[in-house]
C-alpha atoms as a PDB file:
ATOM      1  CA  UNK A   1    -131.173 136.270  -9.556  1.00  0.00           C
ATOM      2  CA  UNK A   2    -128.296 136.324 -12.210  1.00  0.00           C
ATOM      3  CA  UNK A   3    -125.014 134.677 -10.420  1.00  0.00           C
ATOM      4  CA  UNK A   4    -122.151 137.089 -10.544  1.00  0.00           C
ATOM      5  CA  UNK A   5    -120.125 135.175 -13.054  1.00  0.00           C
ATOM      6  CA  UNK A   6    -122.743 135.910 -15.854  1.00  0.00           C
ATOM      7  CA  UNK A   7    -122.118 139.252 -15.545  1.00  0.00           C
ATOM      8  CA  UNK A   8    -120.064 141.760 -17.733  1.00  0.00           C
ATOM      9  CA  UNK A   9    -118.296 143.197 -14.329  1.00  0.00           C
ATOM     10  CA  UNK A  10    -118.097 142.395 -10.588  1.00  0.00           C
ATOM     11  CA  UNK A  11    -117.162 144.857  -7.931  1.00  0.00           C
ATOM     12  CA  UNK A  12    -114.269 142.227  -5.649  1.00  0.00           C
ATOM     13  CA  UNK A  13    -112.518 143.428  -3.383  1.00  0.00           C
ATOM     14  CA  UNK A  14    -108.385 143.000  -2.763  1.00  0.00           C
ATOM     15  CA  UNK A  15    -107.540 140.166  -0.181  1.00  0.00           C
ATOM     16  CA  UNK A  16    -104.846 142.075   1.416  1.00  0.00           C
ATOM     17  CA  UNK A  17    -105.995 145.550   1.816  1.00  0.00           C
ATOM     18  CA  UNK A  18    -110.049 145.133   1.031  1.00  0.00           C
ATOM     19  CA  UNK A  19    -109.825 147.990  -1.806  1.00  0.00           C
ATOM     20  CA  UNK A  20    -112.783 147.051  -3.452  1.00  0.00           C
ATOM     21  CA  UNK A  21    -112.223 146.843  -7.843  1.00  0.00           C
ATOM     22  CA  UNK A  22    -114.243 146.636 -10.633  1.00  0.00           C
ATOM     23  CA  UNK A  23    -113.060 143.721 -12.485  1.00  0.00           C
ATOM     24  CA  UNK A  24    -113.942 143.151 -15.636  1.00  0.00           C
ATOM     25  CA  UNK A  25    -115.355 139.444 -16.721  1.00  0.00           C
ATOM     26  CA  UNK A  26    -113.741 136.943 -17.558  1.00  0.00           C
ATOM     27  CA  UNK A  27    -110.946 137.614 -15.512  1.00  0.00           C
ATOM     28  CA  UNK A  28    -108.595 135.119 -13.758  1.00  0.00           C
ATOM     29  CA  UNK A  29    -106.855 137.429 -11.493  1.00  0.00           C
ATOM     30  CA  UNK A  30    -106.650 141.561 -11.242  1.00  0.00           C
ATOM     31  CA  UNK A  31    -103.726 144.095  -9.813  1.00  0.00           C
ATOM     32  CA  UNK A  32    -105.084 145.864  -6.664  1.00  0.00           C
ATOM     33  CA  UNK A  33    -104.429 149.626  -7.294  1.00  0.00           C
ATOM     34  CA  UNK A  34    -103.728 150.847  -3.938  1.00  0.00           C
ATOM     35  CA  UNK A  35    -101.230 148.133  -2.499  1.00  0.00           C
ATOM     36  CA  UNK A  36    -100.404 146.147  -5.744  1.00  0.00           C
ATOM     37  CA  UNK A  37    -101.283 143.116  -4.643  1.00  0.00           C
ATOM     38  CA  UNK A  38    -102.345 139.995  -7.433  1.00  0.00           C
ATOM     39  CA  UNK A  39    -105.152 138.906  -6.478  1.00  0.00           C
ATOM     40  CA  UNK A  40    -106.930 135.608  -7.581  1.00  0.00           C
ATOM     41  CA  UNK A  41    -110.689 136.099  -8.907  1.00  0.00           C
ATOM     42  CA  UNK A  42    -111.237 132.596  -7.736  1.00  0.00           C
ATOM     43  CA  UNK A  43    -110.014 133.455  -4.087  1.00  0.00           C
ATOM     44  CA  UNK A  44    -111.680 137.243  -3.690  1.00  0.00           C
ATOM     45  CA  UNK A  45    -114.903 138.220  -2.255  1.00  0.00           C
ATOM     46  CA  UNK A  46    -117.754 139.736  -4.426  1.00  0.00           C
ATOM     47  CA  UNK A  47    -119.597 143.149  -3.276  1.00  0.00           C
ATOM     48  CA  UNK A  48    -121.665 143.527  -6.212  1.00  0.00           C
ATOM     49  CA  UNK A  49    -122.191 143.389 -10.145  1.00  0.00           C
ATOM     50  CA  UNK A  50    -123.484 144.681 -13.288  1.00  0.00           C
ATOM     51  CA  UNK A  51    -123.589 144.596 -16.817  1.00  0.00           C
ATOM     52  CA  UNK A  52    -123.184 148.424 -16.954  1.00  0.00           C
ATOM     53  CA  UNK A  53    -120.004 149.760 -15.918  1.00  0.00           C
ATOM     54  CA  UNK A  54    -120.957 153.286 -14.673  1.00  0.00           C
ATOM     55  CA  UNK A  55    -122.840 151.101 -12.220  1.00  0.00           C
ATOM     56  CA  UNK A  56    -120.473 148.797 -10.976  1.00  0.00           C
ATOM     57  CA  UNK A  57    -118.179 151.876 -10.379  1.00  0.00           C
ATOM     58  CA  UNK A  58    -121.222 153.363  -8.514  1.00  0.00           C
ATOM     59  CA  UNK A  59    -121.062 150.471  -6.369  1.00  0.00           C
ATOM     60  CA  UNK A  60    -117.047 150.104  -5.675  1.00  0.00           C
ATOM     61  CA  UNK A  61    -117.353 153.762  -4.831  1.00  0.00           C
ATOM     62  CA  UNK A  62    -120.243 153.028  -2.204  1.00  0.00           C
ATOM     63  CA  UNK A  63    -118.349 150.325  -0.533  1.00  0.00           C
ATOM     64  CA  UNK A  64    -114.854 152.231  -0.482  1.00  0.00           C
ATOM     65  CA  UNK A  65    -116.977 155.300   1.083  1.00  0.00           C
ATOM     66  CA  UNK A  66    -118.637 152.882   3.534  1.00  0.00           C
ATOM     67  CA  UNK A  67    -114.914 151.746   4.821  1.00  0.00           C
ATOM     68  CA  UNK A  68    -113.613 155.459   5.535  1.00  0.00           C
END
């Protein structure tokens, strides 16, 4: 298996509200879109990635589906 850091984009979700993000690598840190939080790549958990992007929305969509 590929680790998550060789690919193009990772599906990580916000520390402070759990909004999961498709983050596009490499990326030190990202702006959470539903409470505006920074958020540290080094210091968020993973959920998935891809090197195609329609996928790793795919998958950001699943998890933020799975939470409601």
């Amino acid at each position: 298996m590929i680790p998550l850091s060789m690919k193009r984009y990772v599906v990580a979700l916000c520390h402070n509200c759990g909004e999961p993000r498709v983050v596009r690598m490499p990326a030190r840190s990202f702006l959470c879109f539903r409470c505006g939080c920074r958020n540290s790549v080094s210091k968020v958990k993973f959920v998935g990635a891809s090197d195609d992007i329609d996928e790793a929305t795919y998958i950001a969509k699943r998890v933020r589906l799975a939470r409601h």
